[in-house]
Protein backbone atom coordinates (compact mmCIF):
# COMPACT_ATOMS: atom_id res chain seq x y z
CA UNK A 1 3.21 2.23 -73.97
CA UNK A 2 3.77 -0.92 -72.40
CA UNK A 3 6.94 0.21 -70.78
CA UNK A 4 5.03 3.20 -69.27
CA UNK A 5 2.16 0.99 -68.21
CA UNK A 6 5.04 -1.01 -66.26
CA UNK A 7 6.15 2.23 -64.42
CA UNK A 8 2.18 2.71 -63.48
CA UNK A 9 2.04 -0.43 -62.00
CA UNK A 10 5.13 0.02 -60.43
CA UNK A 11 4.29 3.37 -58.53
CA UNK A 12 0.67 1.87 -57.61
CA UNK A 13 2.59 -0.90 -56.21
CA UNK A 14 4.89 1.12 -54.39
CA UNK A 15 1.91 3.22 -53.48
CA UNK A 16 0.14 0.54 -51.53
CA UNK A 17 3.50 -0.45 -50.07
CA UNK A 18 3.67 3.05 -48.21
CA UNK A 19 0.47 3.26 -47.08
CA UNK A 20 1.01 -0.53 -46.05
CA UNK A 21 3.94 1.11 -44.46
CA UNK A 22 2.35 3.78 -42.96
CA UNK A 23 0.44 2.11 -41.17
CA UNK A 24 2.50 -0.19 -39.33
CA UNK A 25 4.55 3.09 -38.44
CA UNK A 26 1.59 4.27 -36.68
CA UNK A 27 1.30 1.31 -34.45
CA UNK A 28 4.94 1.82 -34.24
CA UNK A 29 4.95 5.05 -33.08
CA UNK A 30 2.96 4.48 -29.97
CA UNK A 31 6.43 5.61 -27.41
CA UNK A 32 5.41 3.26 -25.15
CA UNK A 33 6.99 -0.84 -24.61
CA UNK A 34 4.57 -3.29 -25.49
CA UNK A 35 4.89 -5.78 -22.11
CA UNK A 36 2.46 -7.40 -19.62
CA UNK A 37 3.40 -6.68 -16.34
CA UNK A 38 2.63 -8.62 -13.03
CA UNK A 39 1.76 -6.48 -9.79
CA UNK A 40 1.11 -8.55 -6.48
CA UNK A 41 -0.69 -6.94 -3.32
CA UNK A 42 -1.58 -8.69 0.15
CA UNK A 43 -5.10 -7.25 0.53
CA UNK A 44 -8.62 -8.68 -0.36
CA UNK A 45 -10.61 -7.73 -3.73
CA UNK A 46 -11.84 -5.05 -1.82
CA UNK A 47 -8.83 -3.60 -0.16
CA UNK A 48 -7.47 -0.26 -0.46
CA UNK A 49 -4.15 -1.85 -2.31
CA UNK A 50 -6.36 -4.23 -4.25
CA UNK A 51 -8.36 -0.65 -5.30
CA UNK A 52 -5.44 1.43 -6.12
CA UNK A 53 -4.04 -1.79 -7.87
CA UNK A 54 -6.73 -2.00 -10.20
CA UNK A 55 -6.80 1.81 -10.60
CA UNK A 56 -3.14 1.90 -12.09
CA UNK A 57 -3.86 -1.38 -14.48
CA UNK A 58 -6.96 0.41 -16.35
CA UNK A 59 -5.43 3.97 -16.64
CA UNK A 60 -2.02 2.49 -17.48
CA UNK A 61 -3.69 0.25 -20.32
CA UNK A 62 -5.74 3.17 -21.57
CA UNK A 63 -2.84 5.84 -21.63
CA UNK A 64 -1.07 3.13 -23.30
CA UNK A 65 -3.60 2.12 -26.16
CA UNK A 66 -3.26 -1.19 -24.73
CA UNK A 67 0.34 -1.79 -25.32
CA UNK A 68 1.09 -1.74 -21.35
CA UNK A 69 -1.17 -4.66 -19.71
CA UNK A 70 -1.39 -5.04 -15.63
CA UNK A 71 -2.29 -8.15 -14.53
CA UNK A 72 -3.31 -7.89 -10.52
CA UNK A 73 -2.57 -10.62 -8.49
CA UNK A 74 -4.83 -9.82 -4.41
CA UNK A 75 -4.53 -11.66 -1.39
CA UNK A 76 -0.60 -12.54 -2.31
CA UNK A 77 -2.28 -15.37 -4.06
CA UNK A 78 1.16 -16.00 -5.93
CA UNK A 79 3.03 -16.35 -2.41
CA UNK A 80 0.16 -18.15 -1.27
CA UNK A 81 -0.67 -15.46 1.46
CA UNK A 82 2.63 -15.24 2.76
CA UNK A 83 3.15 -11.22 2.78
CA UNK A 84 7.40 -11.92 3.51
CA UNK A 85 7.44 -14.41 0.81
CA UNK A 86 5.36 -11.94 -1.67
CA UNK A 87 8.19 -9.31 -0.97
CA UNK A 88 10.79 -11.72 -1.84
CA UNK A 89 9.05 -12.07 -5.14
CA UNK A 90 9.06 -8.51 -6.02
CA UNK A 91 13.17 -8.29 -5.00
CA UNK A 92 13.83 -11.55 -7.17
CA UNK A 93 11.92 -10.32 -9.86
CA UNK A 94 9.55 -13.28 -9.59
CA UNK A 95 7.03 -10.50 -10.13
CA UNK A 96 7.12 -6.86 -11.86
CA UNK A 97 5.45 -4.45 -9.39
CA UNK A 98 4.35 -4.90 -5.84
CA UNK A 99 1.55 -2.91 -3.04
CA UNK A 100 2.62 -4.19 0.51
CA UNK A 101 2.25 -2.26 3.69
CA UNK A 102 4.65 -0.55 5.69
CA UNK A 103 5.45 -2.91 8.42
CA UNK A 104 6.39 -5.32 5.32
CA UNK A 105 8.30 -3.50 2.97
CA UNK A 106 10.09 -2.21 5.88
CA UNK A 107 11.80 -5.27 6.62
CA UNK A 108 14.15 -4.48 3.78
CA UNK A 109 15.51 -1.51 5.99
CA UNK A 110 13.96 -0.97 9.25
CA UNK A 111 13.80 3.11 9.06
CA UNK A 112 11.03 3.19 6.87
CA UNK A 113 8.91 2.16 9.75
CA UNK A 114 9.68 5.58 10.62
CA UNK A 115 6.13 7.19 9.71
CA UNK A 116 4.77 4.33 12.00
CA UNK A 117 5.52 6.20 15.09
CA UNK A 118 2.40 6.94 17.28
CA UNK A 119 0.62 10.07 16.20
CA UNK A 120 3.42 11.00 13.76
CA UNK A 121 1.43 12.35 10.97
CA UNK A 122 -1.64 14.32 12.31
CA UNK A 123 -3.65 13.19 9.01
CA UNK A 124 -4.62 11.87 5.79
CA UNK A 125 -3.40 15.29 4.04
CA UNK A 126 -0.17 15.61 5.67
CA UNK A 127 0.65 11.79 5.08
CA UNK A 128 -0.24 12.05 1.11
CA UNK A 129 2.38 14.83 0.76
CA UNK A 130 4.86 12.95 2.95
CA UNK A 131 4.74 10.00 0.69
CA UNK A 132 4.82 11.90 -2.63
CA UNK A 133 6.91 14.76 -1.42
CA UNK A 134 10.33 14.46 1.02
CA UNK A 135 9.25 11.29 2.59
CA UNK A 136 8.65 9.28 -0.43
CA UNK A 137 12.00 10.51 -1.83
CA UNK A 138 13.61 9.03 1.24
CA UNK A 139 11.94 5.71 0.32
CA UNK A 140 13.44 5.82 -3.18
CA UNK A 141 17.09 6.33 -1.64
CA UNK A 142 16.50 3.97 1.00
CA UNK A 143 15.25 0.86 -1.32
CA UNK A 144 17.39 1.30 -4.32
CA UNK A 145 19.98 -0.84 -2.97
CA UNK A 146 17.90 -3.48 -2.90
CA UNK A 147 17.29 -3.95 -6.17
CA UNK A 148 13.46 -2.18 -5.65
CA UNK A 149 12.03 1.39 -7.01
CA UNK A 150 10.08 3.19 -5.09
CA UNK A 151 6.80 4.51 -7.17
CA UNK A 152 4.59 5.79 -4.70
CA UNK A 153 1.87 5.03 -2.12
CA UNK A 154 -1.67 4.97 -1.34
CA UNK A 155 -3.53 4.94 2.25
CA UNK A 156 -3.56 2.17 4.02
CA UNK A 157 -5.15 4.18 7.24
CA UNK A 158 -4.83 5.55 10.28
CA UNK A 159 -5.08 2.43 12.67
CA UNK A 160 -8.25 1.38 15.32
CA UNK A 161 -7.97 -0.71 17.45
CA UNK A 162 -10.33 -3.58 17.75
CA UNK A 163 -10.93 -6.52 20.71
CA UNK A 164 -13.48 -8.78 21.49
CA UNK A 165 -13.30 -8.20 25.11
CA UNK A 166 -13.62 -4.62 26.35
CA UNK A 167 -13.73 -0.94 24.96
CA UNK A 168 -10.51 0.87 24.19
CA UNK A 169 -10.37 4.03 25.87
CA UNK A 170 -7.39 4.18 28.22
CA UNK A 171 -3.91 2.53 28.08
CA UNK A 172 -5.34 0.48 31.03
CA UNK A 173 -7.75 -1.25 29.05
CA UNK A 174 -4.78 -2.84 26.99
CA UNK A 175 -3.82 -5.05 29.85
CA UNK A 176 -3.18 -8.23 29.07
CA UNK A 177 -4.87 -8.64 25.77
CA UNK A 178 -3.69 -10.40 23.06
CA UNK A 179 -3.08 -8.25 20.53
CA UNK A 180 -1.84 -9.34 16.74
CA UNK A 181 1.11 -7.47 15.37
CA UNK A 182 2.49 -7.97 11.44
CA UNK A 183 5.73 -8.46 12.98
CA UNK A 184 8.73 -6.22 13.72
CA UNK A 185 10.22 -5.28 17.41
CA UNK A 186 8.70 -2.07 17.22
CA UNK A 187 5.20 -2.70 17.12
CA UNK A 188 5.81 -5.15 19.89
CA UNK A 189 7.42 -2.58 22.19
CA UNK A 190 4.77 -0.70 21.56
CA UNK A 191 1.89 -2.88 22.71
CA UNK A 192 4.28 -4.29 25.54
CA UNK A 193 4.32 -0.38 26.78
CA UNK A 194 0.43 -0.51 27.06
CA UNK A 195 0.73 -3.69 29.07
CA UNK A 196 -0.87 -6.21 26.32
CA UNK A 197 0.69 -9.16 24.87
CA UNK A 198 1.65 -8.81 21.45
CA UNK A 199 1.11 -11.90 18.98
CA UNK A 200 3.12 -11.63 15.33
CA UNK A 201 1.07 -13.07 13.26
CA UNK A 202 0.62 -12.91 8.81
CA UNK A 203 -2.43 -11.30 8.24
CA UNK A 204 -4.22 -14.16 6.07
CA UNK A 205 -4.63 -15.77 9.54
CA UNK A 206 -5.78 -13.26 11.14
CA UNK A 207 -9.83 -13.44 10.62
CA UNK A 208 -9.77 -17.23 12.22
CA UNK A 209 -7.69 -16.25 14.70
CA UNK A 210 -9.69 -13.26 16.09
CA UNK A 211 -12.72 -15.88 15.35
CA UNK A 212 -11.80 -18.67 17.32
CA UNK A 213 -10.02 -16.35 20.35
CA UNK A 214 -6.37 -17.36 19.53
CA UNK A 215 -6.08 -13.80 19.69
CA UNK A 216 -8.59 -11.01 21.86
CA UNK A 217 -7.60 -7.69 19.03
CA UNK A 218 -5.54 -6.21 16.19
CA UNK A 219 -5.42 -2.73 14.76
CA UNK A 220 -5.95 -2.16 11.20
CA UNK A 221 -7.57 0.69 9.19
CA UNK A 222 -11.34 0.84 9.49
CA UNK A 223 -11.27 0.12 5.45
CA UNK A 224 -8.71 -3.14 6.05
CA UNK A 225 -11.15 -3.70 8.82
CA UNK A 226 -14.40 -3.72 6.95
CA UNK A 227 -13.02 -5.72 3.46
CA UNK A 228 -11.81 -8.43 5.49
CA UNK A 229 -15.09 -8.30 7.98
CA UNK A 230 -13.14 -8.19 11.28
CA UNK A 231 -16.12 -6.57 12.64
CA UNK A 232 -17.90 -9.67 12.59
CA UNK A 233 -15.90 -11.14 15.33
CA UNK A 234 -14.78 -8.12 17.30
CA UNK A 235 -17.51 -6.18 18.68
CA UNK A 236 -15.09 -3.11 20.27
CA UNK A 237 -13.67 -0.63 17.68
CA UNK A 238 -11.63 2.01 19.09
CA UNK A 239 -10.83 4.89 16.59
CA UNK A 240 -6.97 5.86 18.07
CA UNK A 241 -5.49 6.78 14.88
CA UNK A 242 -2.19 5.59 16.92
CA UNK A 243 -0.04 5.03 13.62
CA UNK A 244 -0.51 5.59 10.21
CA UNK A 245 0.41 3.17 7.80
CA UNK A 246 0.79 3.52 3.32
CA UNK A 247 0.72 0.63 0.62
CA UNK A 248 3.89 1.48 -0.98
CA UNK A 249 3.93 1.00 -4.74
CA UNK A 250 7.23 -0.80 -5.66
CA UNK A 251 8.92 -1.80 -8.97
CA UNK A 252 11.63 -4.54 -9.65
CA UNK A 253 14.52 -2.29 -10.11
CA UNK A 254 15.95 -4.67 -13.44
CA UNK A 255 12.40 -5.07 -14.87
CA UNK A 256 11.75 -1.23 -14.27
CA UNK A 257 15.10 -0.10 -15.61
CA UNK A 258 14.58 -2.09 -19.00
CA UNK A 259 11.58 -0.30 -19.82
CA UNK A 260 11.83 2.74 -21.96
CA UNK A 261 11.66 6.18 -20.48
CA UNK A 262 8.53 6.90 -21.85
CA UNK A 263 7.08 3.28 -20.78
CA UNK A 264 8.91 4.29 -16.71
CA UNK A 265 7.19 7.46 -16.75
CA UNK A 266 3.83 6.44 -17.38
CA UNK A 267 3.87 4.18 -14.84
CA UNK A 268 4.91 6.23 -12.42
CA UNK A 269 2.59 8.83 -13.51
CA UNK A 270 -0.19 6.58 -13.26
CA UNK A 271 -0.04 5.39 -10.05
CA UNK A 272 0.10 9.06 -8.64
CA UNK A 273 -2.74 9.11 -10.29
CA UNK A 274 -3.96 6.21 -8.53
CA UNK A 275 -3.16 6.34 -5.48
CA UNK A 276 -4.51 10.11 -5.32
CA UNK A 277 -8.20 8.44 -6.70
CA UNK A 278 -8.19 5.93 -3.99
CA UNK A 279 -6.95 8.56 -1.29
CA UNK A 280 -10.34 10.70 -2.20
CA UNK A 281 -12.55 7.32 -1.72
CA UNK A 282 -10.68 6.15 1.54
CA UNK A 283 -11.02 8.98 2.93
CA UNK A 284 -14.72 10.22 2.32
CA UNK A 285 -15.73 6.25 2.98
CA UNK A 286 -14.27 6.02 7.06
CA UNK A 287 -17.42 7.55 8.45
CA UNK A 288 -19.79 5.47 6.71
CA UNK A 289 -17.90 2.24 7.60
CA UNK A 290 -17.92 3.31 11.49
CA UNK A 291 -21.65 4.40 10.80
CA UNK A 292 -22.12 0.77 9.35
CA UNK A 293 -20.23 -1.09 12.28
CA UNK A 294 -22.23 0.00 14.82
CA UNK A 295 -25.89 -0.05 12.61
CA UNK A 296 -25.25 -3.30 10.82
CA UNK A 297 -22.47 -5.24 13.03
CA UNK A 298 -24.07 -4.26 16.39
CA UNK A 299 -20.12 -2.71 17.53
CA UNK A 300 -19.26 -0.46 20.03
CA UNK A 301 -17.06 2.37 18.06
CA UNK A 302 -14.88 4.57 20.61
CA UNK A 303 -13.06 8.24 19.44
CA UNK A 304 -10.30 8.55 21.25
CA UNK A 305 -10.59 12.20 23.14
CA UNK A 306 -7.46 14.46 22.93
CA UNK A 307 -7.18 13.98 26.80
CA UNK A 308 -7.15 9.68 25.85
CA UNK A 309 -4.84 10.51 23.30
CA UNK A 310 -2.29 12.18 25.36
CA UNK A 311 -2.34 9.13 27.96
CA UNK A 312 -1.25 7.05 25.26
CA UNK A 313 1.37 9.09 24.57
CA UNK A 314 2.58 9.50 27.66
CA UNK A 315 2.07 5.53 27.85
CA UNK A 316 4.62 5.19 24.90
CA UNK A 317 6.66 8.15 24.99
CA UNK A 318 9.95 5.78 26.18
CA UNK A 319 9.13 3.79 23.02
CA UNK A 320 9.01 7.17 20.60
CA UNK A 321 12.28 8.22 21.64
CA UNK A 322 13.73 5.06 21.82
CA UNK A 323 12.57 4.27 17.57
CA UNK A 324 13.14 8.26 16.52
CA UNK A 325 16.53 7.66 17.77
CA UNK A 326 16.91 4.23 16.24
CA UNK A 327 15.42 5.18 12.88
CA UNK A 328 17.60 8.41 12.78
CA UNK A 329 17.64 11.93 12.22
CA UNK A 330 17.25 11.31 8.15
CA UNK A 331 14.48 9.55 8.27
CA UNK A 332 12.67 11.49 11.42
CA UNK A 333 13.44 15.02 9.03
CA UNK A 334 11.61 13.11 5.62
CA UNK A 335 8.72 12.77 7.88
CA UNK A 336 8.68 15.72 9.42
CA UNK A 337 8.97 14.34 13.34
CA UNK A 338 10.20 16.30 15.68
């Protein structure tokens, strides 16, 4: 009896033990690495990056069941606003996943300024595909050697232009202005073909600078426009839609690469996912930010006609050619340019 009591006990121990067991296997089983990752973007709390950004962290965390945390780090607050410095971070690995603009991450290889050119994507639709279809898989080849993985991208917006001096309607009216460019010897062949005087300048100077007259314009999206409030110290908005520009999603290539597969995929699923959220809002939102620029801010907002647009062209057409050609026929094909 007592012998057979022993073996009772035994089995109720051993019992427990599997449940016990069981239970930690469930945790276990979720397929997904347990890390807390660090993504850095340039824009304010209310950019579209800053948007997307915080997008990806909550569906990633959910689709997770926590075990994959995003912690979002705006305004490049860890390179304290310095957008080249924030891109250094990302290739050192001093953080896990990046947002930066175009005209940034481009100075890691110069061709993906390529969708840049003026009037190179005629909209929002066409430039979604491009950077989840051919064009984004051109990214991917073009910034694995540098140690970064392409992920995706999410509007940034077709550019206005804004000054503080006259409306935009003509290449004429460019004359002489001071106009503030991220950087990069395209954009400032670009503006020196309209006759204005291009200013590089990091964009967490910017506001002051339009403020104080350091600078007379810029061009930014009308969302980048209205989160930073540059339409409180430019009254002339001019809606070109000259260039287009993304927020490309980027990964540290070793951090990325020592995830599992399961852990990679989700990510990338999740900022499609996104990105593709954010698109809809940016989108819908750009006529009730010009609406609230000219009702609210007392602006002057200016649509560039098709016969304005094709004066520009003409305007720039030596600088086109001169970047297709310089860019290449690769990148000019992922696009779609012609």
């Amino acid at each position: 009896m007592k012998l057979t009591k022993l073996v009772k006990t035994a089995l109720s121990v051993s019992m427990m033990s599997a449940c016990l067991f069981t239970g930690v296997s469930a945790a276990a089983d979720n397929p997904y690495d347990e890390v807390s990752l660090r993504l850095s973007c340039n824009g304010t709390d209310l950019a579209n990056d800053t948007g997307a950004a915080r997008i990806f962290a909550k569906l990633v965390e959910e689709k997770s069941d926590g075990n994959v945390t995003v912690k979002v780090f705006p305004n490049d607050m860890l390179a304290s606003g310095n957008m080249s410095k924030g891109l250094e971070f990302l290739c050192d690995g001093t953080v896990d996943l990046d947002i930066h603009s175009t005209s940034i991450i481009a100075n890691l290889d110069n061709r993906m300024m390529v969708s840049t050119l003026p009037w190179a994507l005629k909209d929002y639709q066409a430039a979604e595909d491009a950077f989840f279809g051919k064009g984004g898989e051109f990214l991917a080849k073009v910034l694995a050697p540098k140690g970064v993985t392409y992920l995706g991208a999410v509007h940034n917006g077709f550019k206005a232009m804004t000054n503080s001096k006259h409306p935009i309607k003509r290449p004429e009216d460019l004359q002489g202005l001071k106009m503030r460019i991220p950087g990069g010897d395209y954009f400032s062949a670009f503006y020196s073909a309209l006759g204005a005087s291009p200013q590089a300048m990091s964009w967490g100077e910017v506001f002051t600078a339009l403020q104080q007259g350091t600078i007379d314009g810029h061009d930014n999206s009308l969302s980048t426009i209205n989160s930073a409030n540059v339409q409180e110290v430019q009254k002339y908005i001019s809606l070109t839609n000259h260039a287009y520009e993304a927020f490309t999603f980027t990964a540290n290539t070793k951090k990325f690469e020592s995830l599992n597969e399961a852990t990679q995929q989700l990510i990338r699923d999740c900022v499609k996912e996104a990105c593709q959220e954010m698109n809809k809002k940016i989108v819908a939102d750009e006529a009730a930010i010009a609406k609230k620029f000219v009702e609210e801010n007392g602006c002057e907002v200016y649509k560039l006609t098709d016969e304005d647009v094709a004066a520009f062209k003409a305007a720039v057409q030596s600088v086109t050619d001169e970047y297709k050609a310089k860019y290449g026929a690769e990148a000019c094909a992922a696009f779609d340019i012609q």
